[in-house]
Protein backbone atom coordinates (compact mmCIF):
# COMPACT_ATOMS: atom_id res chain seq x y z
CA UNK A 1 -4.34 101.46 77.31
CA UNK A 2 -0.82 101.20 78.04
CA UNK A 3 1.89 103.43 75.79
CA UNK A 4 4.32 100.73 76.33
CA UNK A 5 4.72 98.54 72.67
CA UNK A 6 6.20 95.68 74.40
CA UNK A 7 2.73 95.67 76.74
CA UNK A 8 0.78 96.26 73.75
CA UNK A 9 2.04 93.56 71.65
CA UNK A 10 1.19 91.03 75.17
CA UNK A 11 -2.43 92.84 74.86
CA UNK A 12 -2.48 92.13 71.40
CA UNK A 13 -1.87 88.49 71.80
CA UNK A 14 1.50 88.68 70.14
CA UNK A 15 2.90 86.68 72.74
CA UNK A 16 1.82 83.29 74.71
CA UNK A 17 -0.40 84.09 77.78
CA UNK A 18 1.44 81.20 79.51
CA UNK A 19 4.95 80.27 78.97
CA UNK A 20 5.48 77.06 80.78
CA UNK A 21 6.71 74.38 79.16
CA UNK A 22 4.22 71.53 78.22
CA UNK A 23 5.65 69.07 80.77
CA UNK A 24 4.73 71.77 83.75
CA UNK A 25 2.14 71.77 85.90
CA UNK A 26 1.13 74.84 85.37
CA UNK A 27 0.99 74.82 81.60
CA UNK A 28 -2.54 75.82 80.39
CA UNK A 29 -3.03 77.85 83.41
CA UNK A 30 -4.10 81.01 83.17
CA UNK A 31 -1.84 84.19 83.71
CA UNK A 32 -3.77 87.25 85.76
CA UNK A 33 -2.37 90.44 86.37
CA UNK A 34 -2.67 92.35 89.24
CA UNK A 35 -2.83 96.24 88.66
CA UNK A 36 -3.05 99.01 91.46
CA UNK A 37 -4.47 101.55 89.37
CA UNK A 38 -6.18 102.18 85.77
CA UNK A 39 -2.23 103.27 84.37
CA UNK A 40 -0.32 100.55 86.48
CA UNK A 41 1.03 98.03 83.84
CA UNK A 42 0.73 95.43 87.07
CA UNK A 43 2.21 92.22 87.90
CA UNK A 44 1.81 88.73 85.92
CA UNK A 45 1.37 86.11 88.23
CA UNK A 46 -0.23 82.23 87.78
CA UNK A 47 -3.85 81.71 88.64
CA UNK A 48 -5.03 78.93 90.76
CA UNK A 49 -4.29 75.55 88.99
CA UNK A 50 -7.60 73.16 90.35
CA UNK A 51 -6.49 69.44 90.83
CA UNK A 52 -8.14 66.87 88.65
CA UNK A 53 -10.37 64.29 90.62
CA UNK A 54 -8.92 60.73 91.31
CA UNK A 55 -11.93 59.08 89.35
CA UNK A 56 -10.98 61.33 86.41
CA UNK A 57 -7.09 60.55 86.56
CA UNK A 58 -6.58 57.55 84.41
CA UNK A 59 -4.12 54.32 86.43
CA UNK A 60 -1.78 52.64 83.86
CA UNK A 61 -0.78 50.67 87.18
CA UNK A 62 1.03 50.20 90.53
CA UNK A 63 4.70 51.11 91.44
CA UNK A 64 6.53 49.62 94.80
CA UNK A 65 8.53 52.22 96.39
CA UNK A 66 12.25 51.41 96.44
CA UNK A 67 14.43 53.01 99.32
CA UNK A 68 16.41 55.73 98.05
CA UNK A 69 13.54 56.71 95.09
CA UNK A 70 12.59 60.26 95.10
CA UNK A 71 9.66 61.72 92.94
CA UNK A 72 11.75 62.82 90.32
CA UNK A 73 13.34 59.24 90.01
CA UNK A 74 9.70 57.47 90.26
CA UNK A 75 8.67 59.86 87.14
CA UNK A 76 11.57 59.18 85.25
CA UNK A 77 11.89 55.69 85.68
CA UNK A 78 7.46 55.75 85.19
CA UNK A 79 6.50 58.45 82.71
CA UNK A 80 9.94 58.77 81.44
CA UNK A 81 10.54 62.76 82.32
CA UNK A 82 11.37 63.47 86.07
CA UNK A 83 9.78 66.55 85.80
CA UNK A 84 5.97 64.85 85.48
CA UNK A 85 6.62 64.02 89.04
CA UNK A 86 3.30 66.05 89.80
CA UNK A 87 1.18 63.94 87.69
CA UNK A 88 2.00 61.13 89.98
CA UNK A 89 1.08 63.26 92.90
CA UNK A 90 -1.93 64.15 92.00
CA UNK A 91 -2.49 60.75 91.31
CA UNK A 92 -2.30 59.91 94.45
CA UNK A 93 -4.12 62.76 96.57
CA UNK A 94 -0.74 64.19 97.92
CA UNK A 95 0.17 67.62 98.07
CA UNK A 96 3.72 66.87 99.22
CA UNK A 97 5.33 65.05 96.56
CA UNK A 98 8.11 63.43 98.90
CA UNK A 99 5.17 61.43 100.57
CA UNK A 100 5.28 59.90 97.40
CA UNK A 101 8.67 58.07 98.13
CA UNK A 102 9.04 58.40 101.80
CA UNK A 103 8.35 54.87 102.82
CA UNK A 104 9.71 52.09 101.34
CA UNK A 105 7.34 49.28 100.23
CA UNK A 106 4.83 51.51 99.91
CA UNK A 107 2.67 51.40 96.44
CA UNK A 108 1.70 53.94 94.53
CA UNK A 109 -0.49 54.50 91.59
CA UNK A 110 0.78 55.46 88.02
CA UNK A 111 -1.31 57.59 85.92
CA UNK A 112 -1.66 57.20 82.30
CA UNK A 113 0.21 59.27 79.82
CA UNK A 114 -2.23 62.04 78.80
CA UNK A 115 -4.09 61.27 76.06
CA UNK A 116 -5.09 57.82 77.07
């Protein structure tokens, strides 16, 4: 057990295990530590976020991409917060959000606000 009250207070569950905000996409994701030895207080780090399945992500509908949109833009103008720009990407299968907006004409698939 660590002698460290800031540490202990974290053990305790004082403190959030996750601190991103609730627009992240790593919010709800576990935090794991990674310790050297029995005494090592370690280092936080994010654990593996998995992907939701296509059939399980929700379409509200289609968006034509503009020239000039980036994903921020698309989630703004969309979901109305630029930073859900990850939703829409995992939406659509990408990994690389840009492929989102990289070719004009293109359409891609809106998913529903949470909840719905």
């Amino acid at each position: 057990m660590s002698s460290d009250p800031v540490q202990m207070l974290i053990d305790a569950g004082a403190f959030p295990d996750n601190t991103f905000a609730s627009n992240s996409r790593y919010h709800g994701t576990a935090i794991g530590r990674l310790k050297r030895s029995a005494d090592d207080p370690g280092v936080a780090y994010v654990l593996r976020r998995f992907i939701p399945q296509g059939r399980d992500i929700g379409i509200a509908g289609e968006h034509i991409v503009n020239a000039g949109e980036r994903p921020d833009t698309l989630a703004s103008v969309t979901l109305g917060d630029p930073e859900l720009y990850w939703r829409i990407a995992d939406a659509n299968v990408v990994t690389d959000p840009f492929e989102l907006t990289d070719t004009p004409g293109e359409r891609v698939q809106i998913p529903r606000p949470n909840g719905l």
